[in-house]
C-alpha atoms as a PDB file:
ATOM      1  CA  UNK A   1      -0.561  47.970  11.338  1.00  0.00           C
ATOM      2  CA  UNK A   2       0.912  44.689   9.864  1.00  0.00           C
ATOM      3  CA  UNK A   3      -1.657  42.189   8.812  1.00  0.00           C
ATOM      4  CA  UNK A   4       1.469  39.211   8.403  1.00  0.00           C
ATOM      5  CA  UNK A   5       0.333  36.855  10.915  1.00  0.00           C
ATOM      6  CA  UNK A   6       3.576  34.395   9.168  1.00  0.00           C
ATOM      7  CA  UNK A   7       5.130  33.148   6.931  1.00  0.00           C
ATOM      8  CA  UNK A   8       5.487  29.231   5.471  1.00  0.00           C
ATOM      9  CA  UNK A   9       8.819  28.519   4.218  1.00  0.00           C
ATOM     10  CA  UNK A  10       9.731  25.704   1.822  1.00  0.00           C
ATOM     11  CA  UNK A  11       7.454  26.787  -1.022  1.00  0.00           C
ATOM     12  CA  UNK A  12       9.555  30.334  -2.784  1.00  0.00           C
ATOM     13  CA  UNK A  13       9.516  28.880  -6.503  1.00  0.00           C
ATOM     14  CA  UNK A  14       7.820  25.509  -5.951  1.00  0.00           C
ATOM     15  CA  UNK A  15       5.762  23.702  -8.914  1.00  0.00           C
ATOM     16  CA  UNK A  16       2.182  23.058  -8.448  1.00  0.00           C
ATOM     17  CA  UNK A  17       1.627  19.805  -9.122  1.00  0.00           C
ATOM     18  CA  UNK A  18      -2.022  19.180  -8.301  1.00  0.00           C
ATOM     19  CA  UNK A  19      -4.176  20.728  -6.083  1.00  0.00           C
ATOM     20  CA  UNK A  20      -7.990  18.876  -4.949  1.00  0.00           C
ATOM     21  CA  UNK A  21     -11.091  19.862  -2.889  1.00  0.00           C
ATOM     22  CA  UNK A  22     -12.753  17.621  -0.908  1.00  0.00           C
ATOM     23  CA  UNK A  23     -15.714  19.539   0.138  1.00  0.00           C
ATOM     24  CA  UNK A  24     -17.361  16.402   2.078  1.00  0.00           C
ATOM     25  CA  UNK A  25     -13.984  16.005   4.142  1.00  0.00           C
ATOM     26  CA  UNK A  26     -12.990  19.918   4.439  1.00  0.00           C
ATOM     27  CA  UNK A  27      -9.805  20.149   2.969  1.00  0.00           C
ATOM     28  CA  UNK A  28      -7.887  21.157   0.152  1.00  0.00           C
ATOM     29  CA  UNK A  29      -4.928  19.590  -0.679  1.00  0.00           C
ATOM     30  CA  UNK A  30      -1.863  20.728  -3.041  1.00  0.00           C
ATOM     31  CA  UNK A  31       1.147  19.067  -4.123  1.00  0.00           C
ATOM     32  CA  UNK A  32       4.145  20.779  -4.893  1.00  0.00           C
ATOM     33  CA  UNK A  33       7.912  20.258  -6.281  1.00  0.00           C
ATOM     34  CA  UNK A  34      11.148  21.938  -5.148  1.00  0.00           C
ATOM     35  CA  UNK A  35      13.451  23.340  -7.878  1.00  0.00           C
ATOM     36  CA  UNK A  36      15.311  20.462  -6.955  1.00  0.00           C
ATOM     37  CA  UNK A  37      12.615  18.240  -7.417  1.00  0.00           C
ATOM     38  CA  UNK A  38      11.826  17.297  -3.503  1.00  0.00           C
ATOM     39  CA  UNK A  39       7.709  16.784  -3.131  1.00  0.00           C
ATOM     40  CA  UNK A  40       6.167  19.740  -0.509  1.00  0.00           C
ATOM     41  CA  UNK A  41       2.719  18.935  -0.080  1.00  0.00           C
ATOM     42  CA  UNK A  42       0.007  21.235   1.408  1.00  0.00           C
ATOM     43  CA  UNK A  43      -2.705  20.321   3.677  1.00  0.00           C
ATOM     44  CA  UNK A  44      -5.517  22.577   4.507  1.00  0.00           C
ATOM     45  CA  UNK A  45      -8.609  21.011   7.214  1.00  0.00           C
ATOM     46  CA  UNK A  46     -11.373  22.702   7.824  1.00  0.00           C
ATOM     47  CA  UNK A  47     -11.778  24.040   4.579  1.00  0.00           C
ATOM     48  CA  UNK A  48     -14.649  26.903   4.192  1.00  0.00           C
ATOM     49  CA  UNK A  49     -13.298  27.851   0.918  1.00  0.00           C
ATOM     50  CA  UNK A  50     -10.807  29.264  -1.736  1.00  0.00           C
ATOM     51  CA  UNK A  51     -10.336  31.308  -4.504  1.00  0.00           C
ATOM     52  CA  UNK A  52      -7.556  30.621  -7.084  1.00  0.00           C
ATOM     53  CA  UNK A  53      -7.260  32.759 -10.069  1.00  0.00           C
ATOM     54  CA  UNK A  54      -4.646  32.975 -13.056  1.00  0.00           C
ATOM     55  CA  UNK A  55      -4.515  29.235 -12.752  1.00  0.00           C
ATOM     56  CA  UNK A  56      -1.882  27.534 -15.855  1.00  0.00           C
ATOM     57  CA  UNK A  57      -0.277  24.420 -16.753  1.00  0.00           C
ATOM     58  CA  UNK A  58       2.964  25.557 -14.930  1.00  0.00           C
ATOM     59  CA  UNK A  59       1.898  27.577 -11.582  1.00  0.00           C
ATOM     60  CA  UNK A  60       5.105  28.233  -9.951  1.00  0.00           C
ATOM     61  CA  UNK A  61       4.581  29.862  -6.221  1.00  0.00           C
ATOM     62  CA  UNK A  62       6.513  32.885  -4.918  1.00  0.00           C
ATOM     63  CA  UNK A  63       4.811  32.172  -0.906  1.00  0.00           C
ATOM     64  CA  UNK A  64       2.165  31.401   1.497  1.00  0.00           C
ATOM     65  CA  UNK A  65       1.275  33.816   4.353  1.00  0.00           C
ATOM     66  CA  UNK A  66      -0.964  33.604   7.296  1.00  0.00           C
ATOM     67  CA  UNK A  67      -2.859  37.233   7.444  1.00  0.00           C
ATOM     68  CA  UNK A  68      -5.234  38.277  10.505  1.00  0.00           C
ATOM     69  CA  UNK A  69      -8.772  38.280   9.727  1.00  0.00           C
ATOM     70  CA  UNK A  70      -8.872  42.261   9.105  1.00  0.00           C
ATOM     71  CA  UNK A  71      -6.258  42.175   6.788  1.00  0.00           C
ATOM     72  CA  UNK A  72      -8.560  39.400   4.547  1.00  0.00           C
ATOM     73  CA  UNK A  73     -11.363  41.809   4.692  1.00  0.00           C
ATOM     74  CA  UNK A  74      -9.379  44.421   4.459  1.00  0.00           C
ATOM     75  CA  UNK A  75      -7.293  42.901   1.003  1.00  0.00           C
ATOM     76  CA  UNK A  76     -10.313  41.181  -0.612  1.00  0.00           C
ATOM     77  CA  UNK A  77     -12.976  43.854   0.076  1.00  0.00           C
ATOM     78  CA  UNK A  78     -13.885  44.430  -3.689  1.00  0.00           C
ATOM     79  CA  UNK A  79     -13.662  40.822  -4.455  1.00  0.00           C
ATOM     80  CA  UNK A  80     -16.472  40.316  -1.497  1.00  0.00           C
ATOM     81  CA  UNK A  81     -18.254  42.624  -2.382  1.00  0.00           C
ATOM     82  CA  UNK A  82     -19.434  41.299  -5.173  1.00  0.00           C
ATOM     83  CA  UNK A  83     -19.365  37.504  -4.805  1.00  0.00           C
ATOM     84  CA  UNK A  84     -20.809  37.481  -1.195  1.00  0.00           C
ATOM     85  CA  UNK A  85     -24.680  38.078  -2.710  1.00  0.00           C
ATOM     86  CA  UNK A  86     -23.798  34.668  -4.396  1.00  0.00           C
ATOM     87  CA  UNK A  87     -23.069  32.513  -1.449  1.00  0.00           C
ATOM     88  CA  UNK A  88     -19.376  33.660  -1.609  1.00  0.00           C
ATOM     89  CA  UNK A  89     -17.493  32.488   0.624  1.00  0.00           C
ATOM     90  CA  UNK A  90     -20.184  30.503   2.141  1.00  0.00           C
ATOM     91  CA  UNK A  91     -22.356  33.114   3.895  1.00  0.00           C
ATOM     92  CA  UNK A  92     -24.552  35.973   2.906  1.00  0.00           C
ATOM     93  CA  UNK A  93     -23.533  38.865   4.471  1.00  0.00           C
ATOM     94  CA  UNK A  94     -19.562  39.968   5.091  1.00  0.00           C
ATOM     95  CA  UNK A  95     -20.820  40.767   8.716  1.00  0.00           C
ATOM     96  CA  UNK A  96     -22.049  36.817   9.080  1.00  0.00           C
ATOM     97  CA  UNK A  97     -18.842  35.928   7.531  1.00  0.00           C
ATOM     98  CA  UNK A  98     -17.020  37.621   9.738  1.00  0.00           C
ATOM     99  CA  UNK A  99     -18.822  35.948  12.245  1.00  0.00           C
ATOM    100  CA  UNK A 100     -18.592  32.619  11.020  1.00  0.00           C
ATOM    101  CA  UNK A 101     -14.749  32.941  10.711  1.00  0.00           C
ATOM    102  CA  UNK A 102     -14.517  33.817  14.622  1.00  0.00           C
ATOM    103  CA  UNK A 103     -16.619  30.982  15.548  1.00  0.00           C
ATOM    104  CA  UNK A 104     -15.029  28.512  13.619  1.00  0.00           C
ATOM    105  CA  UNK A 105     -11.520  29.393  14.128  1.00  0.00           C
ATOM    106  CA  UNK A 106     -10.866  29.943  10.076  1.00  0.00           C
ATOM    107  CA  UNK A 107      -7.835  31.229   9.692  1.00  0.00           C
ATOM    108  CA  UNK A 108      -6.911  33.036   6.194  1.00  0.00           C
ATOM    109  CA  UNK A 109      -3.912  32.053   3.924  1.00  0.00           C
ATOM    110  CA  UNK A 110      -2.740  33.607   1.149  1.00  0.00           C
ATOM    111  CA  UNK A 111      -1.084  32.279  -1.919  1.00  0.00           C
ATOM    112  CA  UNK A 112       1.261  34.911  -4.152  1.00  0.00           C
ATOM    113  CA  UNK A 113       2.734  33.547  -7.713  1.00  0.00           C
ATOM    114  CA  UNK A 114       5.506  33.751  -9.287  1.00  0.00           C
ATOM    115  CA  UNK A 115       3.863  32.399 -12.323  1.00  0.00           C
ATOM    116  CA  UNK A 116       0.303  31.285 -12.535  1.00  0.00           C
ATOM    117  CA  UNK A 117      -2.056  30.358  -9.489  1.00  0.00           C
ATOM    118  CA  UNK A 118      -2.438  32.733  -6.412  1.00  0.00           C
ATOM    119  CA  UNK A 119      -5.389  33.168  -4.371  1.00  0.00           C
ATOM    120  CA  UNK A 120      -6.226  32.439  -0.569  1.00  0.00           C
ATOM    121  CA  UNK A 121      -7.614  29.593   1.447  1.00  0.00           C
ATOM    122  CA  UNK A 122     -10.213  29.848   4.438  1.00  0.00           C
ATOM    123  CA  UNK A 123      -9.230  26.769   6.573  1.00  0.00           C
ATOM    124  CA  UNK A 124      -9.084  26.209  10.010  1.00  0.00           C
ATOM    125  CA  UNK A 125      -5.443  24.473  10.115  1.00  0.00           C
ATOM    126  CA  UNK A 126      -2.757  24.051   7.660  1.00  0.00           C
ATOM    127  CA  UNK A 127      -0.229  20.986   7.585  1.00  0.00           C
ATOM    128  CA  UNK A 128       3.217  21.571   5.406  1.00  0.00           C
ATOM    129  CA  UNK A 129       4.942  17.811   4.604  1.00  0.00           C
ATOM    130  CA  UNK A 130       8.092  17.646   3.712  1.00  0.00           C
ATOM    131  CA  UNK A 131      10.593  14.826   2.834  1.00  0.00           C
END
């Protein structure tokens, strides 16, 4: 059973620029540059969380996919397991997460590196701009 809900072209081998939370607004923002040096940026509302690790000076990023909820539960289970006692990702139990994630629509996206930053973001909507 494949857990690729899609794919986002037009950031294979992209820079990361800068990337900022706004937790009062929900969203997560992340600018990035083309080999040939044309800005990408990334907009993500309805921001529930994130979890970047291996974060550098140069991040450069091999993809983003969309995975189905499962799959997120399913990839991160260890990870969850022992941050969601903390408050990680915003709930206390991976059953009221689960929950939470149905009711509000969040949809999971998943960063993979090339170099550097990879991780995933729990938004409800994603926003690609391109020149």
């Amino acid at each position: 059973m494949s857990t690729l809900i899609c794919s986002f072209d037009g950031l294979h081998d992209n820079r990361v620029l800068r990337y900022c939370a706004d937790f009062e607004a929900h969203t997560l923002y992340m600018d990035t540059q083309t080999e040939a040096g044309e800005k990408v940026s990334v907009r993500f509302a309805g921001l529930l969380a994130h979890w970047f690790e291996n974060v550098i000076q140069d991040n450069i990023l091999f993809g983003m996919d969309e995975i189905t909820v499962d799959g997120f539960f399913q990839q991160y289970k260890d990870l969850l397991g022992g941050t969601i006692s903390y408050g990680f990702p915003a709930c206390c139990s991976i059953e009221e997460l689960r929950k939470r994630m149905e009711r509000e629509h969040i949809r999971v996206f998943v960063i993979d590196s090339s170099l550097g930053l990879c991780g995933f973001v729990l938004a409800q909507e994603v926003e690609l701009q391109c020149p």
